[in-house]
PDB file of N, CA and C in Angstrom:
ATOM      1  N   UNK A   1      25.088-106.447  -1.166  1.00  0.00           N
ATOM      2  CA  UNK A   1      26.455-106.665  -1.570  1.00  0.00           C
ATOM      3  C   UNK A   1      27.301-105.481  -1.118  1.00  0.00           C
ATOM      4  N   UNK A   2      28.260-105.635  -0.254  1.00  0.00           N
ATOM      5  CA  UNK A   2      29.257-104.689   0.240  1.00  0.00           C
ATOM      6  C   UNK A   2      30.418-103.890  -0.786  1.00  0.00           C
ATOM      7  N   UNK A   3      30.561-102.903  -1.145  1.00  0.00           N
ATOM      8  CA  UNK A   3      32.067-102.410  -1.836  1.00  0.00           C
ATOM      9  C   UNK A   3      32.871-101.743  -1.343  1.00  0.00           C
ATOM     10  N   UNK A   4      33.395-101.434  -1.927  1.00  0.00           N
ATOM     11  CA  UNK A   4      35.258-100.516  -1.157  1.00  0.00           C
ATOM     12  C   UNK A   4      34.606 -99.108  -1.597  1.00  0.00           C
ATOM     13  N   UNK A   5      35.063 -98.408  -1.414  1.00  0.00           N
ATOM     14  CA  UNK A   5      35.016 -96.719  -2.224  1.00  0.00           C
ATOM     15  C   UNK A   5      36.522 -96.099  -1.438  1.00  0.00           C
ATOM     16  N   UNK A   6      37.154 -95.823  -2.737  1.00  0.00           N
ATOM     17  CA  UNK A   6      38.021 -94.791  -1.969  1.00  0.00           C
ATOM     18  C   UNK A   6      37.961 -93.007  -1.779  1.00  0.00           C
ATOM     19  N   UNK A   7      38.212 -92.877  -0.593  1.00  0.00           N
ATOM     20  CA  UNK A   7      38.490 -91.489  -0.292  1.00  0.00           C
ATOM     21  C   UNK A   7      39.715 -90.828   0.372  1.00  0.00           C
ATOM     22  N   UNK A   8      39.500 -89.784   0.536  1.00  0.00           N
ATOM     23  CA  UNK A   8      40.813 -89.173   1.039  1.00  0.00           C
ATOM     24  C   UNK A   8      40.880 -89.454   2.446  1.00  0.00           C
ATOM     25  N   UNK A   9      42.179 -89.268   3.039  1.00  0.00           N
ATOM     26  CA  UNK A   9      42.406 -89.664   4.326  1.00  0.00           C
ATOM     27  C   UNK A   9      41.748 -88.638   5.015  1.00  0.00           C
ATOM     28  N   UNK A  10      41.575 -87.146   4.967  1.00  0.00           N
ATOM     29  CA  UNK A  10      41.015 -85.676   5.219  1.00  0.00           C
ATOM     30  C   UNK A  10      39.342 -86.256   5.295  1.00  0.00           C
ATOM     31  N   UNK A  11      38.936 -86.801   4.050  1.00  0.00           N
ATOM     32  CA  UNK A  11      37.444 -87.157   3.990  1.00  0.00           C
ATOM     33  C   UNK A  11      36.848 -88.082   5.051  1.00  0.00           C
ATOM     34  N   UNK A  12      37.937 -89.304   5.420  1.00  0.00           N
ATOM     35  CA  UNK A  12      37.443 -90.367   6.312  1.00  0.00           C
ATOM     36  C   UNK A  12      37.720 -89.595   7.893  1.00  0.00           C
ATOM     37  N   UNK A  13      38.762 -88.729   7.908  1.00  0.00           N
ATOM     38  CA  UNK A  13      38.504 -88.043   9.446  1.00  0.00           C
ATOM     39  C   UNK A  13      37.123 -87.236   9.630  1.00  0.00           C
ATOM     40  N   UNK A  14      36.923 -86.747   8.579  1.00  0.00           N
ATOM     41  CA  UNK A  14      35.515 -85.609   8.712  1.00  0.00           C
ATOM     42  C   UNK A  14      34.371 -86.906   8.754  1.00  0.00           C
ATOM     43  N   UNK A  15      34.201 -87.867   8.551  1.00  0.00           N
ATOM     44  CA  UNK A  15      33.561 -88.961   8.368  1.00  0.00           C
ATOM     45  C   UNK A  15      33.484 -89.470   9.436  1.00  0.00           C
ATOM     46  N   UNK A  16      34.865 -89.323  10.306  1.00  0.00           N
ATOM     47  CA  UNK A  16      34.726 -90.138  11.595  1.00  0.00           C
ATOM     48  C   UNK A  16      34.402 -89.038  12.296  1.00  0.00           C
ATOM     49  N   UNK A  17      33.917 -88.054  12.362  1.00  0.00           N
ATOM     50  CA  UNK A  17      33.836 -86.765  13.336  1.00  0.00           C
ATOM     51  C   UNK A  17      32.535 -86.813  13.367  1.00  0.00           C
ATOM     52  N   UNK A  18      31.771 -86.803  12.256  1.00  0.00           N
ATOM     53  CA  UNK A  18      30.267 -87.245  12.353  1.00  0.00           C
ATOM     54  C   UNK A  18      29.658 -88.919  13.006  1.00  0.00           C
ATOM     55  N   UNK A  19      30.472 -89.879  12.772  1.00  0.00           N
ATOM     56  CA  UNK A  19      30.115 -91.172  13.120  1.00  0.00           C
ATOM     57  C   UNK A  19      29.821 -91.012  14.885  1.00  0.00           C
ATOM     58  N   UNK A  20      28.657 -91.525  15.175  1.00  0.00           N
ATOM     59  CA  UNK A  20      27.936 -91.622  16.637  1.00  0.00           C
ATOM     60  C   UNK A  20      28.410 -92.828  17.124  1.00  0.00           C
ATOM     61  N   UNK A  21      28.914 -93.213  18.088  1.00  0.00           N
ATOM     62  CA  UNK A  21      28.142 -95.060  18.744  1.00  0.00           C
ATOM     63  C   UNK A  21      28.621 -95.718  17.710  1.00  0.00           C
ATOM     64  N   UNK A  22      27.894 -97.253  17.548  1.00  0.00           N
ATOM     65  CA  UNK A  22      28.412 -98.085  16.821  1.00  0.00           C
ATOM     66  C   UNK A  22      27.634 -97.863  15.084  1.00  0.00           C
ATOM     67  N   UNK A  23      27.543 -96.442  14.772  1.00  0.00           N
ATOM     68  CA  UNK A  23      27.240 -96.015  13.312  1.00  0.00           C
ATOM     69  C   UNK A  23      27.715 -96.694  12.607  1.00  0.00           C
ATOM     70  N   UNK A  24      27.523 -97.375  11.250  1.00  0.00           N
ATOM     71  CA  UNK A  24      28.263 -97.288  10.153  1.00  0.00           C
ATOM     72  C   UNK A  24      28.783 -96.703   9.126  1.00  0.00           C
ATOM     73  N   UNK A  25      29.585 -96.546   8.586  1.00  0.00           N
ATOM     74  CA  UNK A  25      29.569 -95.417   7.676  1.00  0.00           C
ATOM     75  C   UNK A  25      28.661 -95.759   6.188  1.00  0.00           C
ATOM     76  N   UNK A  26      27.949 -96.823   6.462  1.00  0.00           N
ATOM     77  CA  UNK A  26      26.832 -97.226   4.909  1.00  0.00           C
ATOM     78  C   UNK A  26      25.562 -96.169   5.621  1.00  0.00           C
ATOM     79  N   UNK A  27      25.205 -95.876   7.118  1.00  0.00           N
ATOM     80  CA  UNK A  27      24.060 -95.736   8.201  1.00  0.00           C
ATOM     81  C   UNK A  27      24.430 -93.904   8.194  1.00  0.00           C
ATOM     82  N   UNK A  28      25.882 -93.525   7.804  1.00  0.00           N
ATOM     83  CA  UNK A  28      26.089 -92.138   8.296  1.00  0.00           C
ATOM     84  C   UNK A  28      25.498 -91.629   6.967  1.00  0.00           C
ATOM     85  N   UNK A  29      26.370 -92.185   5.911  1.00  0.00           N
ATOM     86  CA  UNK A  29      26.012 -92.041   4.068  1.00  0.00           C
ATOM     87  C   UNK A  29      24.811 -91.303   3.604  1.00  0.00           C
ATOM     88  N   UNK A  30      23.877 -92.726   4.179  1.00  0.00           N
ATOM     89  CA  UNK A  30      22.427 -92.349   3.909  1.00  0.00           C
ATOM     90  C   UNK A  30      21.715 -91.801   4.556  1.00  0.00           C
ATOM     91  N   UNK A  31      22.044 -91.362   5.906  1.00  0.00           N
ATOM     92  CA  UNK A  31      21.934 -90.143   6.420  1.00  0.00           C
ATOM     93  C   UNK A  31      22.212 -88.679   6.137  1.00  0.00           C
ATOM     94  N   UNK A  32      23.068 -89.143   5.464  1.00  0.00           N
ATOM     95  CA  UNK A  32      23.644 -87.582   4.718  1.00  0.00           C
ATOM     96  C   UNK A  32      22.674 -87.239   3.230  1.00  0.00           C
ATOM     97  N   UNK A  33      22.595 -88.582   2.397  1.00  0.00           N
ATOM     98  CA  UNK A  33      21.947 -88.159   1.635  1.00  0.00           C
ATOM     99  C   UNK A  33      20.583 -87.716   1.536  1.00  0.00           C
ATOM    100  N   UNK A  34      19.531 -88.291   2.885  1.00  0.00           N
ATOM    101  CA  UNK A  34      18.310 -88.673   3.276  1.00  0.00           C
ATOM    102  C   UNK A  34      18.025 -86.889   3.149  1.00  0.00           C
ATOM    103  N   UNK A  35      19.292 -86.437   3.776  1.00  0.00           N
ATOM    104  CA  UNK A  35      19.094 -84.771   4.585  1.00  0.00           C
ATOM    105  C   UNK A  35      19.210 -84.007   2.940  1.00  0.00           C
ATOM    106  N   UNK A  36      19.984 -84.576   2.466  1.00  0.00           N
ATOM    107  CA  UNK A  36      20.077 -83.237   1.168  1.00  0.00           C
ATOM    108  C   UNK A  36      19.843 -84.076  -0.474  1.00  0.00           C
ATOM    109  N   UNK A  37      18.675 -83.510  -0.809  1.00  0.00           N
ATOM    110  CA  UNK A  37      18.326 -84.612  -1.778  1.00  0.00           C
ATOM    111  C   UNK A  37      19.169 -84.147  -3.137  1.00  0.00           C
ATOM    112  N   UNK A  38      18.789 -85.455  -4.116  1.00  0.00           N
ATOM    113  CA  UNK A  38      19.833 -85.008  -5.381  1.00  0.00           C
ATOM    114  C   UNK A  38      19.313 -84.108  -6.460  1.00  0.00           C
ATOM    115  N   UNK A  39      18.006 -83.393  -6.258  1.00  0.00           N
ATOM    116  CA  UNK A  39      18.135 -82.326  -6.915  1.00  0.00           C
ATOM    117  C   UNK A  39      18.566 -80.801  -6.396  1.00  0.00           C
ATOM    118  N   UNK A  40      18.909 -80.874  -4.803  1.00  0.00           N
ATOM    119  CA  UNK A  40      20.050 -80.284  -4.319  1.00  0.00           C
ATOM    120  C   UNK A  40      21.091 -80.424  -5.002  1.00  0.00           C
ATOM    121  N   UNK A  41      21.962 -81.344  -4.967  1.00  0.00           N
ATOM    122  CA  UNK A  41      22.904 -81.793  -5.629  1.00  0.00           C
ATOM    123  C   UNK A  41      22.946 -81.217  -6.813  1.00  0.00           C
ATOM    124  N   UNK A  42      22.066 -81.491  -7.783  1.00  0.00           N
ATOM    125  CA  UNK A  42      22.120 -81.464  -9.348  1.00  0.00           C
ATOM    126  C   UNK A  42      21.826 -80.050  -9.666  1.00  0.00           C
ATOM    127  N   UNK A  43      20.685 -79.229  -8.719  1.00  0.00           N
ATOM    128  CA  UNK A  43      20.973 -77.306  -8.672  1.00  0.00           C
ATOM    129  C   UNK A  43      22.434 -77.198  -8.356  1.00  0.00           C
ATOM    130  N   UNK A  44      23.255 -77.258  -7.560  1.00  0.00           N
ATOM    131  CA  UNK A  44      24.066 -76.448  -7.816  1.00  0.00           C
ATOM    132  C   UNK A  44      25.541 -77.262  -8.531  1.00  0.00           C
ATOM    133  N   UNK A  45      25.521 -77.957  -8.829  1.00  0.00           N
ATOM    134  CA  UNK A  45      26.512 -78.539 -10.102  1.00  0.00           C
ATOM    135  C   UNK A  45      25.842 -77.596 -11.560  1.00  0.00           C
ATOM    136  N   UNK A  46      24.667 -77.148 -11.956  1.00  0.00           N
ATOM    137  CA  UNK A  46      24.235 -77.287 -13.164  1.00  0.00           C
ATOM    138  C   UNK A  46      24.789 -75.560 -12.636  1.00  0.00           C
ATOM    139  N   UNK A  47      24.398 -74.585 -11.557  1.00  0.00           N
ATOM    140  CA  UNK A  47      24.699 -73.259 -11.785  1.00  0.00           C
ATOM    141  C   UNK A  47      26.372 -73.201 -11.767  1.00  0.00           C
ATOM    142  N   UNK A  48      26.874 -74.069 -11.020  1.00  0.00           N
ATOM    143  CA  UNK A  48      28.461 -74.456 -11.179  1.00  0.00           C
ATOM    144  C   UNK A  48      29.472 -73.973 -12.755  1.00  0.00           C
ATOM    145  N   UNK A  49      28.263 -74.990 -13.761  1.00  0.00           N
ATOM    146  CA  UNK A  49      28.318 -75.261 -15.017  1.00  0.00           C
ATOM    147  C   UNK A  49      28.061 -73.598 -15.933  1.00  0.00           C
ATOM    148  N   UNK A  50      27.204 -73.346 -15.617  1.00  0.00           N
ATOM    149  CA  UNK A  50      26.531 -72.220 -16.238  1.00  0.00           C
ATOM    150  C   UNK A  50      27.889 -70.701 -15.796  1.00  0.00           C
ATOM    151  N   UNK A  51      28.011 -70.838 -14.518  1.00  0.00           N
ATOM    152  CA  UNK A  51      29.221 -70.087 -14.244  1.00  0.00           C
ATOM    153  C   UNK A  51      30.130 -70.103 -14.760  1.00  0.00           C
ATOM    154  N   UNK A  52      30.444 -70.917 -15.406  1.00  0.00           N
ATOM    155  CA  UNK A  52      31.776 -71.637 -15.685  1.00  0.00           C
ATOM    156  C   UNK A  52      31.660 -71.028 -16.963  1.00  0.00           C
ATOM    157  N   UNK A  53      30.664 -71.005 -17.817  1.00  0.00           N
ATOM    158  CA  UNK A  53      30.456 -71.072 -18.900  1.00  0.00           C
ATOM    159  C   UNK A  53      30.632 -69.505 -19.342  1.00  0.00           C
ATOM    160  N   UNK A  54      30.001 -68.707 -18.475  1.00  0.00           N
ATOM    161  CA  UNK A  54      30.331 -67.240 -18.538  1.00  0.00           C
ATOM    162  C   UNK A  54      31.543 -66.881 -18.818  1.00  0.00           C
ATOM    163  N   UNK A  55      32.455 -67.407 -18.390  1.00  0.00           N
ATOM    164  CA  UNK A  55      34.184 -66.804 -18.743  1.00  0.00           C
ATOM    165  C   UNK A  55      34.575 -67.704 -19.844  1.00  0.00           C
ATOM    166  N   UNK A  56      33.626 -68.978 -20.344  1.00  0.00           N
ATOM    167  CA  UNK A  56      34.489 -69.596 -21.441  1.00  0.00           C
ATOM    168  C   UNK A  56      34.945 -68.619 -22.476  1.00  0.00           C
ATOM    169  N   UNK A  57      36.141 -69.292 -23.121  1.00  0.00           N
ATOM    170  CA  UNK A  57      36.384 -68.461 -24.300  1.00  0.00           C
ATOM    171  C   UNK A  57      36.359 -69.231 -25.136  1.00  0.00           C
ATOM    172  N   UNK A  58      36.017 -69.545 -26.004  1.00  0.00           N
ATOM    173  CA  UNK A  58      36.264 -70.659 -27.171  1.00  0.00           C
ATOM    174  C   UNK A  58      37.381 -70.389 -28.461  1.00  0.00           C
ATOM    175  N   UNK A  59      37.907 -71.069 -28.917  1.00  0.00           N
ATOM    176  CA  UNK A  59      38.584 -71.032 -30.191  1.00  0.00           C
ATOM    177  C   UNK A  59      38.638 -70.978 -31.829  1.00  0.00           C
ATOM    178  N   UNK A  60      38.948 -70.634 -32.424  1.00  0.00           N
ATOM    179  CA  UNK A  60      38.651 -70.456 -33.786  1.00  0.00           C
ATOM    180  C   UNK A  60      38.355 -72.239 -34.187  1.00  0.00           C
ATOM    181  N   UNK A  61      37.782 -72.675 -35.109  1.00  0.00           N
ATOM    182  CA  UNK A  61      37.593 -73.983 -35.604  1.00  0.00           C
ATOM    183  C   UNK A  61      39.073 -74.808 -36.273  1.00  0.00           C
ATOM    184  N   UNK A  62      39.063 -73.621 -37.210  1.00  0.00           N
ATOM    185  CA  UNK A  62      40.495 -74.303 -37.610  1.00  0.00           C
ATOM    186  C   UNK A  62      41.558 -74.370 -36.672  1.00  0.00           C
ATOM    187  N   UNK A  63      41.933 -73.357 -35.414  1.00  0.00           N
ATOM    188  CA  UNK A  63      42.485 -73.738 -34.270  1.00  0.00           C
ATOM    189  C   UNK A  63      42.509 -74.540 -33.183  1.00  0.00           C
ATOM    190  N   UNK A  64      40.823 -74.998 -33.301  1.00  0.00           N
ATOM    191  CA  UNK A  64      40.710 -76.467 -32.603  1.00  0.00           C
ATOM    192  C   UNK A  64      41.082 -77.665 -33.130  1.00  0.00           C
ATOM    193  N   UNK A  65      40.825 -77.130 -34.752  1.00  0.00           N
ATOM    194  CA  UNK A  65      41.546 -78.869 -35.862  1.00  0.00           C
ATOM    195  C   UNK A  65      43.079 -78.504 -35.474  1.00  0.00           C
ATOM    196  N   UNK A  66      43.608 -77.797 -35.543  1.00  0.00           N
ATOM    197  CA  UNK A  66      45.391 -77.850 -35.186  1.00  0.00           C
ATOM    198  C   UNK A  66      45.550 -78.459 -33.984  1.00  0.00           C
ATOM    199  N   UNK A  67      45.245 -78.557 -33.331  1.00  0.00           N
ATOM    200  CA  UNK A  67      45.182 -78.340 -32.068  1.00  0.00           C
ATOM    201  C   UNK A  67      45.280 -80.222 -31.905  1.00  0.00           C
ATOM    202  N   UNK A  68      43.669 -80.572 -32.280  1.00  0.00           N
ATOM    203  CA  UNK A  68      43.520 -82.526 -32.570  1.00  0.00           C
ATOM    204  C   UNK A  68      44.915 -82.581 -32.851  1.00  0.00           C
ATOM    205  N   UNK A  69      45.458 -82.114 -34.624  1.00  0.00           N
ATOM    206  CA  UNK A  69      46.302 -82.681 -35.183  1.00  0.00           C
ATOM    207  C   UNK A  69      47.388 -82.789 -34.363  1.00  0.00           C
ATOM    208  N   UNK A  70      48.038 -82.059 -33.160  1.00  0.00           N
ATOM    209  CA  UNK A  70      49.069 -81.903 -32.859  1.00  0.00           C
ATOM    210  C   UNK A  70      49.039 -82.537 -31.561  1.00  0.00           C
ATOM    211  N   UNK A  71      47.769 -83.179 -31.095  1.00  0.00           N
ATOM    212  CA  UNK A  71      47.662 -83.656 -29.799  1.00  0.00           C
ATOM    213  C   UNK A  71      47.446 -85.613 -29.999  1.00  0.00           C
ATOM    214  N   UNK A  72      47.511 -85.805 -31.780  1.00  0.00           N
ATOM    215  CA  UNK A  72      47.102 -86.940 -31.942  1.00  0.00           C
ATOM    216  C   UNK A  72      47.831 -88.139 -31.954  1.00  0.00           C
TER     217      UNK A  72
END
């Protein structure tokens, strides 16, 4: 079964820069993914996360309930 996906116009040129011959872009896709697997993927989203997390600052509790109340 075929679907749409949208992307950016920037994304489908870099898309067509890789496309060979009569490629498809379902044939380039899974080529791309074949090369970098998803626990590639999922390492560096999770150190992404963990980075991120280093500068959080969090808020007092009762300043997060104000916060609901005034956003509700």
């Amino acid at each position: 079964m075929a679907t749409t996906i949208t992307i950016n116009d920037e994304t489908k040129h870099r898309l067509d820069d890789y496309k060979m011959g009569k490629m498809t872009y379902d044939t380039l896709l899974n080529a791309f993914m074949d090369t970098v697997s998803i626990e590639e993927i999922a390492e560096r989203h999770i150190k992404e996360h963990y980075k991120r997390l280093e500068t959080f600052k969090g808020i007092s509790k009762d300043n997060f309930k104000k916060r609901l109340r005034t956003n509700a």
